[in-house]
Protein backbone atom coordinates (compact mmCIF):
# COMPACT_ATOMS: atom_id res chain seq x y z
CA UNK A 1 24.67 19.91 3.37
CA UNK A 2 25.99 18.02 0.50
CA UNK A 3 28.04 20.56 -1.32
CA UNK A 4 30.93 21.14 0.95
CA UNK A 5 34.29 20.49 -0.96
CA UNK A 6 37.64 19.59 0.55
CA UNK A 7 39.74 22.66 0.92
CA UNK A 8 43.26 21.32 0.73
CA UNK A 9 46.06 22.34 2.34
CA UNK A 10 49.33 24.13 0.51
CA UNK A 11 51.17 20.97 2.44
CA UNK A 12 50.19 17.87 3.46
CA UNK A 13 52.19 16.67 6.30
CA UNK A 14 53.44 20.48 7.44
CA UNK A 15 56.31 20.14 9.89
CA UNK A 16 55.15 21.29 13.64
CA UNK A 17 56.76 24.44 14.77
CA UNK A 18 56.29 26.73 17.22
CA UNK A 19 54.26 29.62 16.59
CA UNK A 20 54.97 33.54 17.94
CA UNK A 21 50.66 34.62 19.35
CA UNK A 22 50.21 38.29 19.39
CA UNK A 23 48.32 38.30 22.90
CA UNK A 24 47.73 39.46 26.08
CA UNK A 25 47.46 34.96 27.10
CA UNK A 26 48.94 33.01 24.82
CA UNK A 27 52.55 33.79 23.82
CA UNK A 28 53.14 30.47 21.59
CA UNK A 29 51.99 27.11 20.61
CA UNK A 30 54.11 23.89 20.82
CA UNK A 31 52.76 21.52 18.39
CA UNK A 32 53.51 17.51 18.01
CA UNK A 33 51.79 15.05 15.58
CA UNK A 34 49.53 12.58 16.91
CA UNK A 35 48.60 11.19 13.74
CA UNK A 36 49.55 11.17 10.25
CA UNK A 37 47.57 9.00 7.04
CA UNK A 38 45.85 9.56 4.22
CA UNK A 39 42.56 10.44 6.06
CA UNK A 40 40.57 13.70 6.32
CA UNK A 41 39.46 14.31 9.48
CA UNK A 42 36.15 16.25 10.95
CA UNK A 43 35.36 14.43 14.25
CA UNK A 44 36.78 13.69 17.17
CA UNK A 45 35.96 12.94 20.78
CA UNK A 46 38.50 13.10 23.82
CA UNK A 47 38.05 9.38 26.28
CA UNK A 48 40.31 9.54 28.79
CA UNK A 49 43.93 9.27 27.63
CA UNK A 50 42.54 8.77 23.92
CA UNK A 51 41.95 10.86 20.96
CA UNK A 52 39.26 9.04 18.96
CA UNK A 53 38.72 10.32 15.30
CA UNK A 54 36.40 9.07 12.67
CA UNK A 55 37.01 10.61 8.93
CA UNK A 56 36.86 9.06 5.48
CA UNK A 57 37.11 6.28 3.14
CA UNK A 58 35.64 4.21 5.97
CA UNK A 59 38.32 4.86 8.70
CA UNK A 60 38.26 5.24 12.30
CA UNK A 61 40.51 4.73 15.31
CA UNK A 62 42.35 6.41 18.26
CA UNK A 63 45.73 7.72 19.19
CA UNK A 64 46.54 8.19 22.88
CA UNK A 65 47.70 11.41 24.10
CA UNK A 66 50.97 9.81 25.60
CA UNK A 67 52.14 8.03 22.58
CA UNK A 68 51.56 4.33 23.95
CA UNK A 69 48.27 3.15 22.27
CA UNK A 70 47.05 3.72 18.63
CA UNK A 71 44.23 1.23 16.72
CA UNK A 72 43.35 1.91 13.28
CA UNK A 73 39.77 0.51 11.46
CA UNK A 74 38.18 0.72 8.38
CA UNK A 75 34.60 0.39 8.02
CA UNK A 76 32.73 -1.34 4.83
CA UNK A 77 28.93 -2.04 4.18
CA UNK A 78 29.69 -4.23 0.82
CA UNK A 79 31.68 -1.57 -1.29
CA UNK A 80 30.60 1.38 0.55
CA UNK A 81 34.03 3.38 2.16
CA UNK A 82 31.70 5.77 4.43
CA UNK A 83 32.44 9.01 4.80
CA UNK A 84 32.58 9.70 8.74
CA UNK A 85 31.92 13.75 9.51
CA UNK A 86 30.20 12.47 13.25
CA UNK A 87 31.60 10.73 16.51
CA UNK A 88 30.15 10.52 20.04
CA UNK A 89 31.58 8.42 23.39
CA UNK A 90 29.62 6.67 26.04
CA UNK A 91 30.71 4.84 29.10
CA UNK A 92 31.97 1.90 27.14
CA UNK A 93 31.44 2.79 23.26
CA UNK A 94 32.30 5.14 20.46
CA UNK A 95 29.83 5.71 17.69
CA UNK A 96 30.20 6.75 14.64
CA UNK A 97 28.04 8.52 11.88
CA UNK A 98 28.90 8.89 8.16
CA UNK A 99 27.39 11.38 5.79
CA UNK A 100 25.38 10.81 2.79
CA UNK A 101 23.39 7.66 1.84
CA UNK A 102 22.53 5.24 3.32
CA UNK A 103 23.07 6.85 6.59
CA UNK A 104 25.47 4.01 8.74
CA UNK A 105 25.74 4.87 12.43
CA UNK A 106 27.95 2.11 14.19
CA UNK A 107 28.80 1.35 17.75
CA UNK A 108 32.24 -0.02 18.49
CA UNK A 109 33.39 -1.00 21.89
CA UNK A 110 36.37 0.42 22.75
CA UNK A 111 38.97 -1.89 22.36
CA UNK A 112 37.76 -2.02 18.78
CA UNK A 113 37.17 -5.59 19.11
CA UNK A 114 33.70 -5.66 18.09
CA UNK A 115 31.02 -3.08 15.93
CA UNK A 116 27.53 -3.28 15.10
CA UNK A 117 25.65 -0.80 13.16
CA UNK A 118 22.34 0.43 15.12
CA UNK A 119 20.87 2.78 12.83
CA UNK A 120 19.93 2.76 9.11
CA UNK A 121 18.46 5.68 7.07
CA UNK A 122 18.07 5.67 3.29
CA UNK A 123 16.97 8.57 0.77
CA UNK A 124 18.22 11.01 -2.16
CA UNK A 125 18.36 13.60 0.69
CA UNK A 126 20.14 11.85 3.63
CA UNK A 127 22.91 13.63 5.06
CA UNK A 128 23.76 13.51 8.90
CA UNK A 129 25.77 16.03 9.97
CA UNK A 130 26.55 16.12 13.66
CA UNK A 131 26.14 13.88 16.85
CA UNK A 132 26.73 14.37 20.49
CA UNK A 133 25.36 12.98 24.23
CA UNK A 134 24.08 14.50 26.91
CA UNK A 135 24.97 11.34 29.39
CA UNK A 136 25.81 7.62 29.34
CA UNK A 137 22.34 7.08 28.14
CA UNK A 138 20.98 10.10 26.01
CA UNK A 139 22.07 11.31 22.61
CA UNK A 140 21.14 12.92 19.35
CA UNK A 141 22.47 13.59 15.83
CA UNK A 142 21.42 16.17 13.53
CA UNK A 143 21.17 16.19 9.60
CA UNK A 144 19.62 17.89 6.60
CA UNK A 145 16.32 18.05 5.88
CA UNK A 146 14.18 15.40 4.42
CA UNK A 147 10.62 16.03 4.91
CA UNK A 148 10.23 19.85 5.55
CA UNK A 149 12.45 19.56 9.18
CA UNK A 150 15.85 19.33 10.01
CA UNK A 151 16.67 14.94 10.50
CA UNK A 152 17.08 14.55 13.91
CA UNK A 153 17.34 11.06 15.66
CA UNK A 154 17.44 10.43 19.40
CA UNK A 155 18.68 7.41 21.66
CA UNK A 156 18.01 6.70 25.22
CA UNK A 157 19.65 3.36 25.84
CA UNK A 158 23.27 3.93 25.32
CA UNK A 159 23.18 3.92 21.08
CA UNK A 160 21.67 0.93 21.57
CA UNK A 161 18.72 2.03 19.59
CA UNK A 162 17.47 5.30 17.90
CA UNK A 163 14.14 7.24 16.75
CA UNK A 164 13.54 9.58 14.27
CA UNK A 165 11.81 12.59 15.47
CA UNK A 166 8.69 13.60 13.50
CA UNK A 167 8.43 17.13 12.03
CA UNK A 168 5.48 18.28 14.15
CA UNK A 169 8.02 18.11 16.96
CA UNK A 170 10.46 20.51 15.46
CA UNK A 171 10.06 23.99 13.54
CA UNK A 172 10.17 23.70 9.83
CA UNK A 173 13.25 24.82 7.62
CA UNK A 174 13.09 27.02 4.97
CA UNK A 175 13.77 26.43 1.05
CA UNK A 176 17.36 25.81 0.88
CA UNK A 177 18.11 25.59 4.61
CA UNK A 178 20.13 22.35 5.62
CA UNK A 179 23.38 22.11 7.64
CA UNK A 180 27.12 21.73 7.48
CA UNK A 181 29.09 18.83 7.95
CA UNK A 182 32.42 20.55 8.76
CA UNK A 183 33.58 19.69 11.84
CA UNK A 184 31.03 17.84 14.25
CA UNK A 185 29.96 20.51 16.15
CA UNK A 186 26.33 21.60 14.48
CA UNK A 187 24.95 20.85 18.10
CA UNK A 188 25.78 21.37 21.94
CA UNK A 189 24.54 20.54 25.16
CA UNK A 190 24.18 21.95 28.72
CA UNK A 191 21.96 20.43 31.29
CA UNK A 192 18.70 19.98 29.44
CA UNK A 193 19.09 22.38 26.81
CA UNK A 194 20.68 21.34 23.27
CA UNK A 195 21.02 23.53 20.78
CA UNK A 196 21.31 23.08 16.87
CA UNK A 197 22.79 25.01 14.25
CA UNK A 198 21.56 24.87 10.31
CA UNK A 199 23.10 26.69 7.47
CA UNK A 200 22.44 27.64 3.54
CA UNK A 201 20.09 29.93 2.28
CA UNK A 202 18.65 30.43 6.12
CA UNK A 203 20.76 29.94 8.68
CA UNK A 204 19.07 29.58 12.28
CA UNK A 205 19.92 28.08 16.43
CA UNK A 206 17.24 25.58 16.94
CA UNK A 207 17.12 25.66 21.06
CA UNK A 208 15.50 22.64 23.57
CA UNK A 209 15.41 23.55 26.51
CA UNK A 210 13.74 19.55 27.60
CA UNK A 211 16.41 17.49 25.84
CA UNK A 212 14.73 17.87 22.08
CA UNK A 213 11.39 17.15 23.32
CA UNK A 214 10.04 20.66 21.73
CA UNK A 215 11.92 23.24 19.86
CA UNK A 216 12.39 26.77 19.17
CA UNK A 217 14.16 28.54 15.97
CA UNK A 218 15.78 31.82 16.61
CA UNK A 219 17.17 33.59 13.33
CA UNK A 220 20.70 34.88 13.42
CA UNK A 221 22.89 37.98 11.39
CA UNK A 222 25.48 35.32 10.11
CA UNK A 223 26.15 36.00 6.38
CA UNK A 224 23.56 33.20 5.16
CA UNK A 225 21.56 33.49 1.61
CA UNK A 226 23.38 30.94 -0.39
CA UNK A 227 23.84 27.52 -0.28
CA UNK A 228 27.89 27.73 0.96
CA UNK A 229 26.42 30.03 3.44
CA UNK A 230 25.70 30.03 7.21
CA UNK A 231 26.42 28.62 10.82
CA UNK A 232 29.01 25.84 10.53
CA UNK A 233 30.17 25.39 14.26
CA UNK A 234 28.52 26.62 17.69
CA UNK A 235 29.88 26.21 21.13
CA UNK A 236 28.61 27.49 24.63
CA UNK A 237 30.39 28.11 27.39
CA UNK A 238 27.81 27.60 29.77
CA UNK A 239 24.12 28.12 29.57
CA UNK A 240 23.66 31.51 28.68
CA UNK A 241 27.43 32.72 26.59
CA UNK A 242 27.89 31.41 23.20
CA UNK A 243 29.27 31.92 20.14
CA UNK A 244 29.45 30.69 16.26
CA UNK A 245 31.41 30.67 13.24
CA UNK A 246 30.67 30.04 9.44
CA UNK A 247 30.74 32.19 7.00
CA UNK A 248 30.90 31.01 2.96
CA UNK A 249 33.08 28.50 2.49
CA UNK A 250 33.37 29.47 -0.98
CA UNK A 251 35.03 32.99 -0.24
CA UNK A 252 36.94 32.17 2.47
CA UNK A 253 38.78 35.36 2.77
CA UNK A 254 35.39 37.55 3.23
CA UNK A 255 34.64 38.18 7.19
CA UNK A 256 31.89 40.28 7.36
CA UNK A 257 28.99 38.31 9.24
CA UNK A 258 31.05 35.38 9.85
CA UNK A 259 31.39 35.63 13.58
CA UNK A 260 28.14 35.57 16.05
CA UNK A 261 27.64 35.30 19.70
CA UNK A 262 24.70 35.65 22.47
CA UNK A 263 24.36 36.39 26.16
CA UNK A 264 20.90 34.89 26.32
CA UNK A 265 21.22 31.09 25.41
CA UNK A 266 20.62 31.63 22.20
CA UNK A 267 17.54 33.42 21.76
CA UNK A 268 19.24 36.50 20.30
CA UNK A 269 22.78 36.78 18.54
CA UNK A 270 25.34 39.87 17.19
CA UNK A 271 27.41 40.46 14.79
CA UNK A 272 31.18 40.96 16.72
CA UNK A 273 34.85 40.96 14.87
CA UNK A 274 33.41 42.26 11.63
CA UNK A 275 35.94 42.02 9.14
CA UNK A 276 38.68 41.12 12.07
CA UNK A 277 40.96 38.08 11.98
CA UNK A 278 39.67 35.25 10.17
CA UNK A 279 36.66 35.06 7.43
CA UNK A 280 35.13 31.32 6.77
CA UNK A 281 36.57 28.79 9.59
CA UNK A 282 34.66 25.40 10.35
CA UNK A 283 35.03 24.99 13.84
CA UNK A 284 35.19 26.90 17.11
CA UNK A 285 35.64 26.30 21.16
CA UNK A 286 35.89 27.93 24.48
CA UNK A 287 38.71 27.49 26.27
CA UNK A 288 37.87 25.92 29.61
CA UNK A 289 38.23 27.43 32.77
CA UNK A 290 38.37 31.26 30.65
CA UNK A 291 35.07 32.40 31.88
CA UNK A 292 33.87 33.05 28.28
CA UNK A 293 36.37 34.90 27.61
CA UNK A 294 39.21 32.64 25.48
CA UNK A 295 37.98 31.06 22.42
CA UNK A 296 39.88 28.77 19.72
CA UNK A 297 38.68 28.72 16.10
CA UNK A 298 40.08 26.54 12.97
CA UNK A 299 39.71 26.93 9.63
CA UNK A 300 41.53 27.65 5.73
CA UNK A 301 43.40 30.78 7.62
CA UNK A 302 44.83 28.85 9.87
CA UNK A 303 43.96 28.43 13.95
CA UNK A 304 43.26 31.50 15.62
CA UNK A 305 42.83 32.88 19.35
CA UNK A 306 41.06 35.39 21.25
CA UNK A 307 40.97 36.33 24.68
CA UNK A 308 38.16 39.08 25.03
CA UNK A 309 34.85 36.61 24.05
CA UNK A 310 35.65 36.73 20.36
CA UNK A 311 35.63 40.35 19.53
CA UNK A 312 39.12 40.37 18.24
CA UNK A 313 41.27 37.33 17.03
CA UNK A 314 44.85 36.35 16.56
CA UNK A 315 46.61 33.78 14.20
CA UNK A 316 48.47 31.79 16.57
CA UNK A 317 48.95 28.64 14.23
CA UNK A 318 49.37 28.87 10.90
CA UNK A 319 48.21 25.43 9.32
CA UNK A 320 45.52 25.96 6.65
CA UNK A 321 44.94 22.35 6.69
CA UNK A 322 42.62 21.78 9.50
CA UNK A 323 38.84 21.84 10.20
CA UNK A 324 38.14 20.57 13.52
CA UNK A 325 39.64 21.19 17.03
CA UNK A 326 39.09 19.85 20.86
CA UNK A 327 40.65 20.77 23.77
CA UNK A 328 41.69 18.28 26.14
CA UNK A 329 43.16 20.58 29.10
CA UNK A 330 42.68 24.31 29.54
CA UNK A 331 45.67 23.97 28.17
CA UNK A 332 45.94 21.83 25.27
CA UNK A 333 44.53 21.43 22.34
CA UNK A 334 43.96 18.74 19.84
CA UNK A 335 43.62 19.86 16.29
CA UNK A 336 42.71 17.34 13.05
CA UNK A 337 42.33 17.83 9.13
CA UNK A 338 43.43 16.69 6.22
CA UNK A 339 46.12 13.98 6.79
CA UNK A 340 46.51 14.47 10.13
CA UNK A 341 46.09 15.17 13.84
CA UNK A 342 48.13 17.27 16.07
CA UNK A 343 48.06 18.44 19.68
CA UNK A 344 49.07 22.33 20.63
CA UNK A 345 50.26 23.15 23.55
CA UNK A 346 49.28 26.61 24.64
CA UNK A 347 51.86 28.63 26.90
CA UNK A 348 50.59 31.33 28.48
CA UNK A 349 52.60 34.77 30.34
């Protein structure tokens, strides 16, 4: 969705410290800085020891978790900085989406030595939004609508190449329905199935259950009605538990209907932590190895924690700054915004 505005932070560069949780798990975060520029940040994908990120004005790069390795790039189709909100990883390459128009997706090998771009999409209403793979081979990206259906592209050589599905293969959005480009995480995988998330005046989980070959649209309760409204970030845990976050990103202080989850894969959701720790927030994850039951979220209020599914949450970090978060461990979490990227170190009783 096009109107999403930068929320800055009260400072730029805020010093790491470490952070008292009010939980039964985590008792505080340690926090180090991975990165710091003059970048925002809203995508990032763990390879190996690396933290890649992709943000804007064109730049890209990675920082390695131990401190040994860092490669910065900036990307330019003749005067055109894009605006990266997208990444994905394969065996042996990192691609990168922008937002906006023309749509540039570019594969880079990862030494950074060499790019290509291997998909091109122009129009007044191009605006790709998420991308992720299911395997070395198989991926998709996700974007507003353009002809009456959510903009969905799919490759099956690597990046190599990609397709445009056609709207009689997916359900058809609503006036005003689109999606958000907060944080890279509009869509998810497990197995086979993928599921999508769209925002705005209709706010819906688009589920494949045959890697996007057909589609289904199941409405949610998520505060939705306007165009700041909606699902901006779904994760599941495994094939049946997830859970989503949005809200309007215009009142970020309201929480009512800003927190969703389902036991069903996504066929049916509820409304849980109504009015309850955060209100808007832009991205959300599971922590691995919890059984469903530990969840991060980021957002303007800060990074927040729960330990019972989602049904109550904690501040357990209190930078305002950051939209998009990762974990690399069960343990660890990597955590990037505006003008930076950090890793947090959960410790646990």
């Amino acid at each position: 969705m096009k109107k999403i505005f930068l929320l800055l932070p009260l400072a730029l560069l805020a010093s790491c410290k470490q952070n008292t949780a009010y939980t039964a798990s985590v008792t505080r975060v340690i926090c180090d800085t991975l990165l710091a520029d003059d970048i925002s940040i809203r995508a990032l994908v763990i390879d190996g020891d690396k933290v890649w990120y992709a943000g804007s004005r064109g730049k890209y790069g990675y920082v390695s978790l131990s401190g040994q390795k860092a490669f910065s790039g900036i990307m330019a189709q003749d005067t055109l900085f894009p605006e990266f909100r997208a990444i994905a990883k394969t065996k042996h390459h990192i691609l990168i989406l922008n937002a906006g128009t023309p749509a540039l997706l570019y594969k880079i090998t990862k030494d950074g030595s060499r790019n290509k771009v291997v998909y091109t999409e122009t129009g007044e209403k191009v605006f790709y939004d998420s991308m992720l793979f299911l395997d070395d081979k198989e991926g998709i990206a996700m974007g507003d609508p353009v002809e009456g259906c959510l903009s969905v592209i799919k490759t099956t050589d690597g990046g190599e190449s990609w397709a445009k599905l056609p709207c009689t293969s997916l359900p058809a959005t609503d006036s005003g329905e689109a999606a958000f480009a907060a944080s890279n995480t509009n869509i998810d995988i497990a197995g086979n199935t993928i599921w999508m998330v769209s925002g705005g005046k209709k706010s819906r989980v688009f589920v494949s259950k045959d890697k996007g070959e057909s589609w289904q649209a199941y409405n949610t309760p998520i505060i939705q009605g306007t165009e700041s409204t909606g699902i901006y970030s779904v994760d599941f845990y495994d094939a049946k538990t997830g859970y989503a976050v949005g809200g309007d990103y215009t009142r970020t202080k309201e929480g009512r209907a800003t927190k969703i989850s389902t036991r069903d894969g996504g066929r049916t959701w509820k409304a849980v932590a109504e009015d309850a720790g955060f209100g808007y927030a832009s991205c959300v994850r599971y922590r691995p190895g919890s059984l469903g039951r530990e969840l991060i979220s980021a957002g303007p209020s800060g990074i927040y924690y729960s330990f019972d599914g989602g049904a109550t949450w904690k501040r357990i970090y209190n930078d305002t700054s950051l939209h998009t978060v990762l974990f690399t461990d069960s343990k660890t979490v990597v955590a990037a915004g505006n003008g930076k990227i950090l890793r947090l170190r959960l410790v646990t009783l």
